[in-house]
PDB file of N, CA and C in Angstrom:
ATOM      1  N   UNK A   1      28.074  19.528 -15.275  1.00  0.00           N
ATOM      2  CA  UNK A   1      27.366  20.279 -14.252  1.00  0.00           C
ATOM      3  C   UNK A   1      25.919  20.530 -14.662  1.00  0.00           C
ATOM      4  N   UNK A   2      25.513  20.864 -15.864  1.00  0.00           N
ATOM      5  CA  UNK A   2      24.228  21.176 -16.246  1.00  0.00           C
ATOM      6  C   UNK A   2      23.616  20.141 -16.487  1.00  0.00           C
ATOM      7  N   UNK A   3      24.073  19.207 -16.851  1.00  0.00           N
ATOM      8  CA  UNK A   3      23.886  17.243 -16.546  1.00  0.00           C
ATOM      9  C   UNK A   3      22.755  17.268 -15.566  1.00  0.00           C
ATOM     10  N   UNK A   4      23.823  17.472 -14.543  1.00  0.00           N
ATOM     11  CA  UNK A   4      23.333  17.256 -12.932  1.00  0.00           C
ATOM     12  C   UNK A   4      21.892  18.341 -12.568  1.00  0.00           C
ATOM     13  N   UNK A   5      21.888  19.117 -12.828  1.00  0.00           N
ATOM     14  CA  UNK A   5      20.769  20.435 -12.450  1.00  0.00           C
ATOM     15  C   UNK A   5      19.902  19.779 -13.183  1.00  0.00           C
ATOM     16  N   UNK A   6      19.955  19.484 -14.619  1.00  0.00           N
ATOM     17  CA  UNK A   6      18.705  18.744 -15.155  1.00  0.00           C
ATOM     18  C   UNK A   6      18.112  17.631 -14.896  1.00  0.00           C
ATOM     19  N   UNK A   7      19.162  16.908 -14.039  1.00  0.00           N
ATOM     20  CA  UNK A   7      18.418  15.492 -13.933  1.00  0.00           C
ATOM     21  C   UNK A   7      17.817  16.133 -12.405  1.00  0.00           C
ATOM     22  N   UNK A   8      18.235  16.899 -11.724  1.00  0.00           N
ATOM     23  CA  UNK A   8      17.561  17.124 -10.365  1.00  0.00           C
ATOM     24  C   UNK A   8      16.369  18.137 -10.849  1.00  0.00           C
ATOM     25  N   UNK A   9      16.121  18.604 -12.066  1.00  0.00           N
ATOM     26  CA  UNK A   9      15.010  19.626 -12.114  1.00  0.00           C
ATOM     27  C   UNK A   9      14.041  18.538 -12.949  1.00  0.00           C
ATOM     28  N   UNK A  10      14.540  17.390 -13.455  1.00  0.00           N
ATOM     29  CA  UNK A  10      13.778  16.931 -13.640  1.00  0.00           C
ATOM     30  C   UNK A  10      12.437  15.374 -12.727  1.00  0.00           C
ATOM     31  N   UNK A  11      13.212  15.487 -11.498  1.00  0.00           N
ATOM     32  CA  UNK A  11      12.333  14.836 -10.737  1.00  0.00           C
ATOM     33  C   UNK A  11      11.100  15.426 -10.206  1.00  0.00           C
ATOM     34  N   UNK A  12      11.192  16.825  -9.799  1.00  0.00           N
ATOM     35  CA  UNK A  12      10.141  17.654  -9.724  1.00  0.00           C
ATOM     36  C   UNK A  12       9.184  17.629 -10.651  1.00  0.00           C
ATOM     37  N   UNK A  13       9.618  17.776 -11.680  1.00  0.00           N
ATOM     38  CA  UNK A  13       8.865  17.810 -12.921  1.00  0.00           C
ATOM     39  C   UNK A  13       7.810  16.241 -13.241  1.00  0.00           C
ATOM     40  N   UNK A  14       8.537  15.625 -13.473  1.00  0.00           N
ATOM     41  CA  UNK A  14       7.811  14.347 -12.994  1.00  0.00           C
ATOM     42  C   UNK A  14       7.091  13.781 -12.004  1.00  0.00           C
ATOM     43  N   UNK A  15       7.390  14.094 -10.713  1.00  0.00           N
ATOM     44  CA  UNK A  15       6.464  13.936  -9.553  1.00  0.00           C
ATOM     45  C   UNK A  15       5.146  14.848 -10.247  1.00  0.00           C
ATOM     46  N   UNK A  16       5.401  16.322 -10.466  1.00  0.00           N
ATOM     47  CA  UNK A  16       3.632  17.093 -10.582  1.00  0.00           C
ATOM     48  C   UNK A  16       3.047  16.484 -12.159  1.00  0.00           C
ATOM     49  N   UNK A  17       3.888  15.539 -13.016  1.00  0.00           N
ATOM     50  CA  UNK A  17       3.295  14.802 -14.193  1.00  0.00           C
ATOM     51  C   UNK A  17       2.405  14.151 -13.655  1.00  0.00           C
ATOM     52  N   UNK A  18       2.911  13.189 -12.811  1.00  0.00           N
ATOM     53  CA  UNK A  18       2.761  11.715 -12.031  1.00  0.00           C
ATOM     54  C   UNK A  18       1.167  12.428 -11.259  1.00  0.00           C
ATOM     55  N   UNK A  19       1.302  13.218 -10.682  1.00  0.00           N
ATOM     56  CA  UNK A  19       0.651  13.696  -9.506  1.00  0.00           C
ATOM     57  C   UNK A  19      -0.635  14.341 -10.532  1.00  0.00           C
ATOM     58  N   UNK A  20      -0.442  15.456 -11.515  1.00  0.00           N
ATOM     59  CA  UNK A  20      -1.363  15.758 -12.185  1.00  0.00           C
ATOM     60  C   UNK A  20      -2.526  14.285 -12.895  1.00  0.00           C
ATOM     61  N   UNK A  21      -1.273  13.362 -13.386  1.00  0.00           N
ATOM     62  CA  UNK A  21      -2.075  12.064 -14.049  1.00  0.00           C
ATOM     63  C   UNK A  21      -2.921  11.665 -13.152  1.00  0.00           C
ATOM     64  N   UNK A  22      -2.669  11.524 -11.714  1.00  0.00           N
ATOM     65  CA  UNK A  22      -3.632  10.917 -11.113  1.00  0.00           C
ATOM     66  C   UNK A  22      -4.790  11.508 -10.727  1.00  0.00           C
ATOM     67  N   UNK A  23      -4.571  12.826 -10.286  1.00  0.00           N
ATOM     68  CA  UNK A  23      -6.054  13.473 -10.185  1.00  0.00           C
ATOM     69  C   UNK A  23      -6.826  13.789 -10.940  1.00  0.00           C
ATOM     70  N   UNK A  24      -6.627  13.563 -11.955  1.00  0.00           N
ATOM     71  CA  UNK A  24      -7.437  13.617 -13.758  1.00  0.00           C
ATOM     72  C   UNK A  24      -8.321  12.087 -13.059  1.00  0.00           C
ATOM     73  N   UNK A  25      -7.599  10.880 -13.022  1.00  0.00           N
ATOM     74  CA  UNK A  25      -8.282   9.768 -12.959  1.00  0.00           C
ATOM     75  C   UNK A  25      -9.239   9.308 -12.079  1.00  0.00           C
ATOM     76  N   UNK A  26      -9.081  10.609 -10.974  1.00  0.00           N
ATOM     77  CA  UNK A  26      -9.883  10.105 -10.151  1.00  0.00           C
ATOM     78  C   UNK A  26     -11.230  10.877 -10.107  1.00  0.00           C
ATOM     79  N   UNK A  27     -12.541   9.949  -9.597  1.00  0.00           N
ATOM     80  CA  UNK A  27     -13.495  10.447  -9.564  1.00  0.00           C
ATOM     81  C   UNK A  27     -14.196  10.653  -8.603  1.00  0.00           C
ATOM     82  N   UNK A  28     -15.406  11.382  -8.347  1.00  0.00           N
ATOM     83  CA  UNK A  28     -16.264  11.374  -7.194  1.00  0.00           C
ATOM     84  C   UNK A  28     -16.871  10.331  -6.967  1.00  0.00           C
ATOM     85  N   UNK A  29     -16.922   9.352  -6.057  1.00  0.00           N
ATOM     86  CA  UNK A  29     -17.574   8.163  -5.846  1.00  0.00           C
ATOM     87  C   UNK A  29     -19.038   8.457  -6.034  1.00  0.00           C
ATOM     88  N   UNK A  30     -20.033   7.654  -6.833  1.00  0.00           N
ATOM     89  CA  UNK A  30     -21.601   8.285  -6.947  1.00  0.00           C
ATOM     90  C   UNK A  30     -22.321   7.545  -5.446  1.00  0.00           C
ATOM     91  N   UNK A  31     -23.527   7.865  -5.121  1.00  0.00           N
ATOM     92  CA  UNK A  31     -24.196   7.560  -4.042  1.00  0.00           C
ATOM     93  C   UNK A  31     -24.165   6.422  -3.459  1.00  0.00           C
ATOM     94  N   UNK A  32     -24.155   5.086  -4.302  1.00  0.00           N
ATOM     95  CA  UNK A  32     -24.423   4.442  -4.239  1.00  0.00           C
ATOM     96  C   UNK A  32     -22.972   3.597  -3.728  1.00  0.00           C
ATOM     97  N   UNK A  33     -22.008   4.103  -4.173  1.00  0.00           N
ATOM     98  CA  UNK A  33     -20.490   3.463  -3.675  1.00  0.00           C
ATOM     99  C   UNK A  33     -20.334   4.448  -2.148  1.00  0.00           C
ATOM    100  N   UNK A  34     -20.931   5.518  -2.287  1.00  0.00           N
ATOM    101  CA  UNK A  34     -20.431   6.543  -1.057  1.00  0.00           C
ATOM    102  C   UNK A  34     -21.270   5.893  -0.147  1.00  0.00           C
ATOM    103  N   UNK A  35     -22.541   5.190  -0.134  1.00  0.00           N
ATOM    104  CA  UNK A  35     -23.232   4.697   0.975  1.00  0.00           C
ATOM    105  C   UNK A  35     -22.240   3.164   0.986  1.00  0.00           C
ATOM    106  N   UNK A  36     -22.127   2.748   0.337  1.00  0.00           N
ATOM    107  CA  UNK A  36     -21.568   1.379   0.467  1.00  0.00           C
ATOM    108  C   UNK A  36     -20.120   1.650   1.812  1.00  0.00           C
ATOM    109  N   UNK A  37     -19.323   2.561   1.019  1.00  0.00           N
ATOM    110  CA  UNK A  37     -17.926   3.202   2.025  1.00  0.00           C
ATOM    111  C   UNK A  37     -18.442   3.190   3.179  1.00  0.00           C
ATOM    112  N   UNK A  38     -19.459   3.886   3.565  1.00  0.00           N
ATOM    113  CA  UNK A  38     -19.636   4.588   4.487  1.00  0.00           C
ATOM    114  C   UNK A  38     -20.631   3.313   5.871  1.00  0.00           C
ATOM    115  N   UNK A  39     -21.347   2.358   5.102  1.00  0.00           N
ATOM    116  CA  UNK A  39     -21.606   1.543   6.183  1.00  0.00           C
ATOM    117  C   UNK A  39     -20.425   0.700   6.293  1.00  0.00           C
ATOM    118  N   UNK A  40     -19.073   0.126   5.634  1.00  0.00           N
ATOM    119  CA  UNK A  40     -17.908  -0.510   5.586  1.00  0.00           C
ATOM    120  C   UNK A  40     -17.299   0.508   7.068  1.00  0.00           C
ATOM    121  N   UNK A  41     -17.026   1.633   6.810  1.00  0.00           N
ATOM    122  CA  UNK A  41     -16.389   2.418   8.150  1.00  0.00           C
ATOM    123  C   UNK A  41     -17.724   2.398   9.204  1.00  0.00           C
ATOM    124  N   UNK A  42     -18.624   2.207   9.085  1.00  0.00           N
ATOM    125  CA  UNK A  42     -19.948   2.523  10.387  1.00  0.00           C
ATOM    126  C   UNK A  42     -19.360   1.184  10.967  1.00  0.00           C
ATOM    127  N   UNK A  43     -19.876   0.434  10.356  1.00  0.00           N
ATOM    128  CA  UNK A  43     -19.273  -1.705  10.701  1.00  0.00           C
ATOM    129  C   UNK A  43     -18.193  -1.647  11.529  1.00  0.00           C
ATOM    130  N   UNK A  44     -17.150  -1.168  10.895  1.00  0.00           N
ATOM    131  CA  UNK A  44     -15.882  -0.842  11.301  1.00  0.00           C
ATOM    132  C   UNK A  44     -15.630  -0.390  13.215  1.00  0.00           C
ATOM    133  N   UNK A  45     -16.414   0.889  13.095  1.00  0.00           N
ATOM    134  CA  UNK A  45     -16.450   1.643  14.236  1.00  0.00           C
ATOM    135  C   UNK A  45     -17.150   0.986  15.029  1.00  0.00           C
ATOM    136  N   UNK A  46     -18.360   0.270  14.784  1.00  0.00           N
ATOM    137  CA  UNK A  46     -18.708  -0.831  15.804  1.00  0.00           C
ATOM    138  C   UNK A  46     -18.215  -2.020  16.369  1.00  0.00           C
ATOM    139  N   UNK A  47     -17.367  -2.413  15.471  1.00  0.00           N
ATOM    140  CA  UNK A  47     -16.805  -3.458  15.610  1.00  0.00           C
ATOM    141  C   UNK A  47     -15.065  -3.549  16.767  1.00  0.00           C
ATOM    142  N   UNK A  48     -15.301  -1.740  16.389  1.00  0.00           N
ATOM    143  CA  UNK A  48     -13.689  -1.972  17.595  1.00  0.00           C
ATOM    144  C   UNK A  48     -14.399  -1.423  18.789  1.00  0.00           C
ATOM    145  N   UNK A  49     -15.572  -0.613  18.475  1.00  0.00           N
ATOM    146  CA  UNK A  49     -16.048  -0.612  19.840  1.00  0.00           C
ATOM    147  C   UNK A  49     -16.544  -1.612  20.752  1.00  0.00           C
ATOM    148  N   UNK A  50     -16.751  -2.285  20.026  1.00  0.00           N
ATOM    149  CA  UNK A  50     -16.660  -3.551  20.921  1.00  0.00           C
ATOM    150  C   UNK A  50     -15.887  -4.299  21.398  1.00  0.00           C
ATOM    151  N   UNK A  51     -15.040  -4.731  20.583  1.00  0.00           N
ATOM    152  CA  UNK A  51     -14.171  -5.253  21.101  1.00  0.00           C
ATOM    153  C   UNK A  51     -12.972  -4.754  22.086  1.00  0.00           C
ATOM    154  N   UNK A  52     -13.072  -3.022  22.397  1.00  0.00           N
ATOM    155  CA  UNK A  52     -12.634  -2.264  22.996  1.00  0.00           C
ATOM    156  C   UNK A  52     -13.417  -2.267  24.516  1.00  0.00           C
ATOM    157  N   UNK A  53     -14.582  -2.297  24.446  1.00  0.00           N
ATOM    158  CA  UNK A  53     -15.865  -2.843  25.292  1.00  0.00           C
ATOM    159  C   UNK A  53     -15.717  -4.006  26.605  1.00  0.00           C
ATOM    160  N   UNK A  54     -15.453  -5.447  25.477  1.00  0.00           N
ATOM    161  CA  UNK A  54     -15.177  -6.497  25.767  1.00  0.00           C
ATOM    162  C   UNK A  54     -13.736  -6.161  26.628  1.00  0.00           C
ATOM    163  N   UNK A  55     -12.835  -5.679  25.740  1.00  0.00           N
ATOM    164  CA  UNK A  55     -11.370  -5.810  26.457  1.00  0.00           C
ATOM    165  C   UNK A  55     -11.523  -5.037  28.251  1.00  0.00           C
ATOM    166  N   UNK A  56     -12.408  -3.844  27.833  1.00  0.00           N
ATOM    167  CA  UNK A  56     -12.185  -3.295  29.315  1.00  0.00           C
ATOM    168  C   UNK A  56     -13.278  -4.041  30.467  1.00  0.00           C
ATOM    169  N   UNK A  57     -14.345  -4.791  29.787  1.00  0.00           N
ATOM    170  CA  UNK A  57     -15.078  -5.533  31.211  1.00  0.00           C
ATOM    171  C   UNK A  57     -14.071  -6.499  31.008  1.00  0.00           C
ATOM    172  N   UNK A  58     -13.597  -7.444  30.417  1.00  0.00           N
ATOM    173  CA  UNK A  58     -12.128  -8.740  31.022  1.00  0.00           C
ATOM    174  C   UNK A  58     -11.264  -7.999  32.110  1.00  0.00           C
ATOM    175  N   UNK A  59     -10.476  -6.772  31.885  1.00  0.00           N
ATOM    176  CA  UNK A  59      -9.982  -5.874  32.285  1.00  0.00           C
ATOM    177  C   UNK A  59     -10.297  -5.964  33.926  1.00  0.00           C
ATOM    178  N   UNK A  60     -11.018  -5.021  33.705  1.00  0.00           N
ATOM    179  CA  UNK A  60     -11.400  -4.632  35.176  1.00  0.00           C
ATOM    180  C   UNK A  60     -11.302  -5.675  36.468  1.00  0.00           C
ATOM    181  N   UNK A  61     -12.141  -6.891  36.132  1.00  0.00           N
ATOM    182  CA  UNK A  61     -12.341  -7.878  37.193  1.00  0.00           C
ATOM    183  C   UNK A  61     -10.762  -8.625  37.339  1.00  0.00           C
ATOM    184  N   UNK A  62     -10.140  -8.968  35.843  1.00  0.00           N
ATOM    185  CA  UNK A  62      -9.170  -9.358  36.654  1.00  0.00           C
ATOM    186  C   UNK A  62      -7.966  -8.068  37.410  1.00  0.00           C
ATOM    187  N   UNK A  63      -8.176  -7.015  37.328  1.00  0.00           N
ATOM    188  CA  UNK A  63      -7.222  -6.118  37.598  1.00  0.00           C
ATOM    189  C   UNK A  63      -7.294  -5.884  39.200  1.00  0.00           C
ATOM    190  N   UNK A  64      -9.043  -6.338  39.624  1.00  0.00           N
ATOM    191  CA  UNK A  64      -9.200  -6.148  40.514  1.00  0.00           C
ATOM    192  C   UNK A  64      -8.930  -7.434  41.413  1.00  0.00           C
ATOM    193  N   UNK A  65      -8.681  -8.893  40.760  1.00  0.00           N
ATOM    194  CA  UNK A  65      -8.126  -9.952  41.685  1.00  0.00           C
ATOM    195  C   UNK A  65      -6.505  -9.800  41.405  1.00  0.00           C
ATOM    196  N   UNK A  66      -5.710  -9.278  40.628  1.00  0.00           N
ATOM    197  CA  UNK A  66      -4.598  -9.374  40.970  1.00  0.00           C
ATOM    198  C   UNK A  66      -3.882  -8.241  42.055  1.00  0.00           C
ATOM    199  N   UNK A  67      -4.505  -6.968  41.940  1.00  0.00           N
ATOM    200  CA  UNK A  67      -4.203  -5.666  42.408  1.00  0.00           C
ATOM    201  C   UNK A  67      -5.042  -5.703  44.135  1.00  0.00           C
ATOM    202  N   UNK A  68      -5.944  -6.456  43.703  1.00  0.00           N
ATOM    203  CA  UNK A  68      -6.951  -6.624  45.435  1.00  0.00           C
ATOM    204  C   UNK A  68      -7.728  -5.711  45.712  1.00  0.00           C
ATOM    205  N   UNK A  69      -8.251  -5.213  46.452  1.00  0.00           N
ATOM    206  CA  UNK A  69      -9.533  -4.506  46.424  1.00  0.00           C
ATOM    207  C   UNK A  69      -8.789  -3.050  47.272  1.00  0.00           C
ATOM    208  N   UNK A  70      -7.378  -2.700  46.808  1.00  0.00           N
ATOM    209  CA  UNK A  70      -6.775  -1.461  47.170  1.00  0.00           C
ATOM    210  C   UNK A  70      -7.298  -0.780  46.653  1.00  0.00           C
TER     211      UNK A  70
END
């Protein structure tokens, strides 16, 4: 029985090991990676806006020859 309680008290224990190890490793990205990120997501956001863009002028015209001018 005390088997069992330890091996279940010990997954907890290991997850906040696991979890502590990693936030030790991680760092603040410096300027120069944070501008890099940050035009990668700008690119990004342009890029579905457009193509979000594109999808709704295709959209429209044919919606309006299959549906008819109801």
């Amino acid at each position: 029985m005390s088997e069992t309680v330890q091996q279940l008290a010990e997954i907890p224990r290991q997850f906040i090991k696991d979890g502590t190890l990693f936030i030790n490793r991680c760092t603040k990205p410096d300027k120069r990676e944070f501008l890099k990120i940050s035009q990668a997501v700008g690119i990004g956001f342009v890029v579905m806006g457009v193509i979000g863009f594109v999808v709704k002028l295709i959209h429209i015209p044919v919606n309006n020859i299959l549906v008819g001018g109801a």
